[in-house]
Protein backbone atom coordinates (compact mmCIF):
# COMPACT_ATOMS: atom_id res chain seq x y z
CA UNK A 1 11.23 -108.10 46.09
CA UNK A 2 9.61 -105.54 48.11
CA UNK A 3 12.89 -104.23 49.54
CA UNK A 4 14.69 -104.36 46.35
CA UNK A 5 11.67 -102.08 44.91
CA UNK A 6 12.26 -99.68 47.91
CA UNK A 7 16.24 -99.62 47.10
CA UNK A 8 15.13 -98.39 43.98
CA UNK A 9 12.36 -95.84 45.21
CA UNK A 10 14.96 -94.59 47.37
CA UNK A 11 18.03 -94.40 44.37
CA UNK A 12 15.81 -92.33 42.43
CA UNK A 13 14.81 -89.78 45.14
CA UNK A 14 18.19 -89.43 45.60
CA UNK A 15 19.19 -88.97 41.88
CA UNK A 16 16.42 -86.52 41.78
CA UNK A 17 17.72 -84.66 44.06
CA UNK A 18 20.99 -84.65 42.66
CA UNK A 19 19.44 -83.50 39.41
CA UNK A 20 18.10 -80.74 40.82
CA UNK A 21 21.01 -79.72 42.58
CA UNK A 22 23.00 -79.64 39.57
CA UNK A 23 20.27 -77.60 37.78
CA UNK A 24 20.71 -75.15 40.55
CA UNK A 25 24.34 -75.24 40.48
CA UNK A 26 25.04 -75.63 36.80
CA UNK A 27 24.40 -71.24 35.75
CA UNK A 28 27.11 -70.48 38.55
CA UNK A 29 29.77 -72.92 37.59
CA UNK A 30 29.04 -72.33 33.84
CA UNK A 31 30.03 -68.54 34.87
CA UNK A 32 32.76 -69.32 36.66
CA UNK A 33 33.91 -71.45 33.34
CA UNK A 34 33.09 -68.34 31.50
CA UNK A 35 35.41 -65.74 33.81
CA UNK A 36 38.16 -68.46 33.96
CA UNK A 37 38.54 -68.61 29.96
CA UNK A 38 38.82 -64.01 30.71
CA UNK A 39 35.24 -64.74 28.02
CA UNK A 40 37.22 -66.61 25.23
CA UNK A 41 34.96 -69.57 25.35
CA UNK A 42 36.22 -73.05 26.65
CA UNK A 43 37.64 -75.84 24.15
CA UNK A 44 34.56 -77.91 23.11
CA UNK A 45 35.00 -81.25 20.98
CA UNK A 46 31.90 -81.57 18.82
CA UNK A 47 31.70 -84.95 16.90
CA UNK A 48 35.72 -85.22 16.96
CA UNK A 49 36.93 -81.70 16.28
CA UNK A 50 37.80 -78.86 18.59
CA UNK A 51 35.72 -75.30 18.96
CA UNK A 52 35.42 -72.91 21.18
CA UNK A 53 31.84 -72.33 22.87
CA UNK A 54 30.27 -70.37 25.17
CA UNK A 55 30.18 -72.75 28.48
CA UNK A 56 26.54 -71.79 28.93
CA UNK A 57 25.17 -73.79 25.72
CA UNK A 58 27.46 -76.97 26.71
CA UNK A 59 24.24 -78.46 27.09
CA UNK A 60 23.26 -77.70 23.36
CA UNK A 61 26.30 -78.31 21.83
CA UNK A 62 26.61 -82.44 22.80
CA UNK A 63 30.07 -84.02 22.01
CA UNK A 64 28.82 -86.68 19.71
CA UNK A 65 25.68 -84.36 18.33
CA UNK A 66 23.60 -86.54 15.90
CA UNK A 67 26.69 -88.57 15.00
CA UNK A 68 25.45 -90.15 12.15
CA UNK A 69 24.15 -87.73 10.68
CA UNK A 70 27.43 -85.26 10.97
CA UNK A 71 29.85 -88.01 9.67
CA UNK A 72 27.65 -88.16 6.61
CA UNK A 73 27.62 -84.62 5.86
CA UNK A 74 31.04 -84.24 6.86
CA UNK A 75 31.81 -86.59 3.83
CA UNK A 76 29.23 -84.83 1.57
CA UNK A 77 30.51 -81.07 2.07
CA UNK A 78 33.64 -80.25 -0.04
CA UNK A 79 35.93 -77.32 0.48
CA UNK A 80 35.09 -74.24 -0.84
CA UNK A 81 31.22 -75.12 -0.75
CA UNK A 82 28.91 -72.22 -0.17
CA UNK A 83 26.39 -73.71 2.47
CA UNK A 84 22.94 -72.27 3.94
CA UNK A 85 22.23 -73.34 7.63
CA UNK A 86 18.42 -72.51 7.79
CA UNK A 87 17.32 -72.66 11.36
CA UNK A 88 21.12 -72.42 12.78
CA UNK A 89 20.12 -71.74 16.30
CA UNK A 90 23.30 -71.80 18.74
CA UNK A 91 25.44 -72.97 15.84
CA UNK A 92 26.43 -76.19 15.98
CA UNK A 93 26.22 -77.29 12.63
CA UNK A 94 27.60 -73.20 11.00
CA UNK A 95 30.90 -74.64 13.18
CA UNK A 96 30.70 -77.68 11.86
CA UNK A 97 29.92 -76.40 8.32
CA UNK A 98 32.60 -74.02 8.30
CA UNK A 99 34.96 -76.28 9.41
CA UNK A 100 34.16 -79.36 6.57
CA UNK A 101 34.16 -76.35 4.16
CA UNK A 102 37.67 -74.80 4.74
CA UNK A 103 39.75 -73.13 4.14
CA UNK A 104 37.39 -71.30 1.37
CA UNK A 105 34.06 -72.34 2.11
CA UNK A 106 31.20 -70.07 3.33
CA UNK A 107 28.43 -70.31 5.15
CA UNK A 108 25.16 -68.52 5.76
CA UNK A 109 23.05 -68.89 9.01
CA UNK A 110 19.62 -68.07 9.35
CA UNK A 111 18.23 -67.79 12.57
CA UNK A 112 15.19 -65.23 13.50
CA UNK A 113 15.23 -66.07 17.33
CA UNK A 114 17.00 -63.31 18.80
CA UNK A 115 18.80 -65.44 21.83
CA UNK A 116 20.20 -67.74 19.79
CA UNK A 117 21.44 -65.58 17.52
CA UNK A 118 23.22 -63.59 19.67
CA UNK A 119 25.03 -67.07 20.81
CA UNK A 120 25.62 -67.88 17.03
CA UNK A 121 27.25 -65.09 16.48
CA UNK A 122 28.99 -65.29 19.82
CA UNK A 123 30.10 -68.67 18.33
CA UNK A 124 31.24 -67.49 15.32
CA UNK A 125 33.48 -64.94 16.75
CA UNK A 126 34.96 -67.50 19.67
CA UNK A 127 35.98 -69.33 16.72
CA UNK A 128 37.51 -66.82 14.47
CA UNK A 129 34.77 -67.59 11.68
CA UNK A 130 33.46 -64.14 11.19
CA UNK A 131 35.28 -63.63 7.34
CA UNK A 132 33.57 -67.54 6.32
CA UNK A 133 30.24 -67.14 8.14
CA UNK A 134 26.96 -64.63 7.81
CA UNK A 135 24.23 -64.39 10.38
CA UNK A 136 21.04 -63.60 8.96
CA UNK A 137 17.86 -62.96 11.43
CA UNK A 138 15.18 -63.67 8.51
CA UNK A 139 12.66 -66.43 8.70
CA UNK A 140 12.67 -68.09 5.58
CA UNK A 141 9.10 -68.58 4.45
CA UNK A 142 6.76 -68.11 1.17
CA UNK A 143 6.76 -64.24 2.10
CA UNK A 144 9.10 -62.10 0.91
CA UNK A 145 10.36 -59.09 2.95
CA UNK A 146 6.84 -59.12 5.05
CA UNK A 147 6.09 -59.91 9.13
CA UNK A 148 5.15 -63.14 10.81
CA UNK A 149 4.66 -64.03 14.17
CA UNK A 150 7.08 -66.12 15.48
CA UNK A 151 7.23 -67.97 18.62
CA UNK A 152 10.31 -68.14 20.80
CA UNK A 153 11.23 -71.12 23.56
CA UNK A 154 14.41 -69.70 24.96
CA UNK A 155 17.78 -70.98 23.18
CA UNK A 156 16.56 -74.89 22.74
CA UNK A 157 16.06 -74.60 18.82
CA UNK A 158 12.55 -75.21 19.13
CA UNK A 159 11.03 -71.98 18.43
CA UNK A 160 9.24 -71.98 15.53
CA UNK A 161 6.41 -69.65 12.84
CA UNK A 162 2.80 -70.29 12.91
CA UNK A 163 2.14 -71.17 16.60
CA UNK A 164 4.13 -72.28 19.81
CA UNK A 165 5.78 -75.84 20.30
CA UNK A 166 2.90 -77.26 21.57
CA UNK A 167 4.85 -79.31 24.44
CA UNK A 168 6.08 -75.56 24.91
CA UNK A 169 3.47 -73.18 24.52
CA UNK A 170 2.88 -72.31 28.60
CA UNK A 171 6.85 -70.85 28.31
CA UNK A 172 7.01 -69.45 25.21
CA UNK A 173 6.60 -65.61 23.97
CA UNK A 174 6.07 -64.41 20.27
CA UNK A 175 7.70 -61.26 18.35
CA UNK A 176 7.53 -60.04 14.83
CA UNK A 177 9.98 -61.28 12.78
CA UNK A 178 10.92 -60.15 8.90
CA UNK A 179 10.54 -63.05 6.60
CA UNK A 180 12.08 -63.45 2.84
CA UNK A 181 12.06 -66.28 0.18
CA UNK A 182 15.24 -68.39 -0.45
CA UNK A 183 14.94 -67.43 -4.04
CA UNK A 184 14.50 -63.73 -3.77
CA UNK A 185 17.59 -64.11 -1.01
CA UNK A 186 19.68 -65.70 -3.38
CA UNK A 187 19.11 -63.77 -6.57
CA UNK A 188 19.48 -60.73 -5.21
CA UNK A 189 22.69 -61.58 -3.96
CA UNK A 190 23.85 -63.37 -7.01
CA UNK A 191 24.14 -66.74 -5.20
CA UNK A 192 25.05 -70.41 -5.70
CA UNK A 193 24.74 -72.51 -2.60
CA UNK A 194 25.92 -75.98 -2.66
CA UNK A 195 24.18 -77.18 0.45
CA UNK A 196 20.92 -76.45 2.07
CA UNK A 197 20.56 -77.84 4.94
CA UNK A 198 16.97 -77.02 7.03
CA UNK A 199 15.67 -77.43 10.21
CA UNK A 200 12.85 -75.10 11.19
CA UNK A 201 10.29 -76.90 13.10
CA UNK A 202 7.79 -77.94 10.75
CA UNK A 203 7.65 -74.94 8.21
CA UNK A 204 10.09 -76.82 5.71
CA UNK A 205 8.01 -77.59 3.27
CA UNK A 206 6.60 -73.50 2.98
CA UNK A 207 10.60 -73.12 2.72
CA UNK A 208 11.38 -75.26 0.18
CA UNK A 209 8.50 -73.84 -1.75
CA UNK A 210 10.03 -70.28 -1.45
CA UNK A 211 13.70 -72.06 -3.57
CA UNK A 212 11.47 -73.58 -5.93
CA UNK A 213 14.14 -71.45 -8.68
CA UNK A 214 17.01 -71.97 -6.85
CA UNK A 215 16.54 -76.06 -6.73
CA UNK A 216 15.51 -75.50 -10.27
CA UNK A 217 18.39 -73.69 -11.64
CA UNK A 218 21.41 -75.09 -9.50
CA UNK A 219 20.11 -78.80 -10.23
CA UNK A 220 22.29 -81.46 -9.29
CA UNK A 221 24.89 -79.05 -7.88
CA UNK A 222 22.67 -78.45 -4.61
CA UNK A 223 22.20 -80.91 -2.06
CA UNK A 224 19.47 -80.75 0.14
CA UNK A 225 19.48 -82.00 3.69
CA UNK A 226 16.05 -81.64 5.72
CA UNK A 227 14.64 -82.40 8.88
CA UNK A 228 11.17 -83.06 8.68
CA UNK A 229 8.61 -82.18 11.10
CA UNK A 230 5.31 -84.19 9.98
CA UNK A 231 3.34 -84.34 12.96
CA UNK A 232 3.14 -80.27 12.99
CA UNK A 233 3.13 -79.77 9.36
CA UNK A 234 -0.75 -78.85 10.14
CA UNK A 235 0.33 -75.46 12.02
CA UNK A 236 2.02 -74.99 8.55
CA UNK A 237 -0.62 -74.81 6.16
CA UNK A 238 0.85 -78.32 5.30
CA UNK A 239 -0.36 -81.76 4.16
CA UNK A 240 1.67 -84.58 2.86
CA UNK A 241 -0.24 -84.34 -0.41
CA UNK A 242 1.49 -80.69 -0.77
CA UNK A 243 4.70 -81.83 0.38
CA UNK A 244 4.41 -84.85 -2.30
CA UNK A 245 2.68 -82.58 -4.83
CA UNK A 246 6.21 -79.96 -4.48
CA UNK A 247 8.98 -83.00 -5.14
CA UNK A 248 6.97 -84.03 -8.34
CA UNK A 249 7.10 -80.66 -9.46
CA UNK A 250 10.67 -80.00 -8.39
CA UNK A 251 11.71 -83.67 -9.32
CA UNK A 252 13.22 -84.38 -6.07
CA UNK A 253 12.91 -87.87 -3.81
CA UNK A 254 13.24 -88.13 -0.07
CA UNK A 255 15.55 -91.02 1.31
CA UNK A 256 15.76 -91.34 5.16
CA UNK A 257 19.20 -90.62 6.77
CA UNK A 258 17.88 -91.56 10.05
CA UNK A 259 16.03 -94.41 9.69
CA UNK A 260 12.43 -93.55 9.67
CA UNK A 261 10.33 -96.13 7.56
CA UNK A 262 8.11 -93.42 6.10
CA UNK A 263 10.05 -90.17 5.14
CA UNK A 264 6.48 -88.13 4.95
CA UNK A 265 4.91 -89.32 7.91
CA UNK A 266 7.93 -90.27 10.30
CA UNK A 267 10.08 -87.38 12.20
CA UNK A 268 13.51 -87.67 10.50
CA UNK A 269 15.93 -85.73 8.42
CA UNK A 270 15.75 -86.76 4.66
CA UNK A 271 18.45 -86.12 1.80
CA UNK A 272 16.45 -85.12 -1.07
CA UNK A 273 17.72 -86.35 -4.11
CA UNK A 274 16.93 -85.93 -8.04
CA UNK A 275 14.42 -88.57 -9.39
């Protein structure tokens, strides 16, 4: 038993080390992927379908990238749909999006952290999406055209309003961002999304609250796909009873889509649906 544990002591030095190695390695070979493509991104399957990425973000971009959840979108999104990615970071779902939507179907990205956005939109381009998808750099919040702070993690999609990931907050740097409503966005561009789909790190409620008109008027004809963020919803100015308290008023229902048992206490993304 004893040698068997130091066979084991020893197999994970040694994996460690490899690790480490390969962290070292992995920026030069990504370039070298880069230069070899002459910059025109490397073929990238993402849950089954073929994009072009920047070989920097393979890491972000994982071939079978929440699986579940992507086949059932991928059968909820019809062509032509007009779909808002809030909290798009590097892209991977405005590809995906874009590519369930075709050959008419839009889609807008928000995404106020200034790295990934530049990769989004490096994204978008690689793929020849720039006539189907918008990159917006707003924070969507309960302010219209005002300032927050916002705090920024590098390119992981875990930068976030209010206050730094708190697993993150030694790394992480803040910047002003400009903030707007989803209903004052929409109405002043004469809107109708089909799909909302939200990930933004624990500010989703204060988001939804900003579409309260938008849910309202487009009714049944807007799904909403959310990932919710509970266990920070405090750096949010939010409780469950005002996250409950917004669905009465807005009629709407959570139902897990990743198999949380409590969709308002449990990390998870949520389909809300009409009562």
């Amino acid at each position: 038993m004893k040698l068997l544990q130091q066979l084991a002591n020893g197999a994970a030095d040694i994996l460690g080390r490899e690790s480490a190695i390969v962290r070292r390695l992995r920026p030069g070979y990504e370039s070298i992927l880069d230069w070899t493509s002459l910059k025109r991104g490397i073929p990238w399957d993402i849950n089954g379908v073929q994009y072009r990425i920047d070989p920097h973000y393979r890491h972000q971009l994982g071939h079978a990238y929440e699986s579940e959840l992507a086949g059932f979108l991928r059968r909820l999104v019809r062509p032509g749909w007009l779909c808002l990615d809030i909290g798009a970071n590097v892209g991977i779902y405005a590809l995906q999006l874009a590519h369930w939507s075709q050959p008419t179907g839009r889609v807008i990205a928000f995404e106020p952290n200034a790295g990934s956005r530049k990769v989004l939109a490096r994204h978008i381009l690689l793929n020849g999406l720039s006539d189907r998808v918008r990159v917006e750099p707003f924070a969507v919040s309960e302010k219209s055209h005002g300032t927050a702070t916002f705090f920024q993690t590098g390119t992981e999609g875990m930068s976030r309003l209010g206050e730094a990931n708190r697993h993150l907050a030694a790394v992480a740097s803040s910047t002003l961002v400009e903030t707007l409503t989803l209903d004052d966005y929409c109405e002043s561009r004469r809107l109708k999304p089909n799909l909302l789909l939200m990930d933004i790190e624990g500010f989703e409620i204060a988001a939804l609250s900003s579409a309260r008109r938008l849910i309202q008027s487009r009714g049944p004809d807007l799904e909403i796909i959310v990932e919710m963020h509970p266990n920070v919803w405090d750096s949010a100015n939010t409780t469950r009873a005002r996250a409950e308290s917004l669905f009465r008023e807005l009629g709407l229902h959570p139902v897990p889509l990743t198999g949380q048992s409590d969709p308002l206490e449990d990390y998870g993304t949520v389909r809300l649906t009409r009562r």
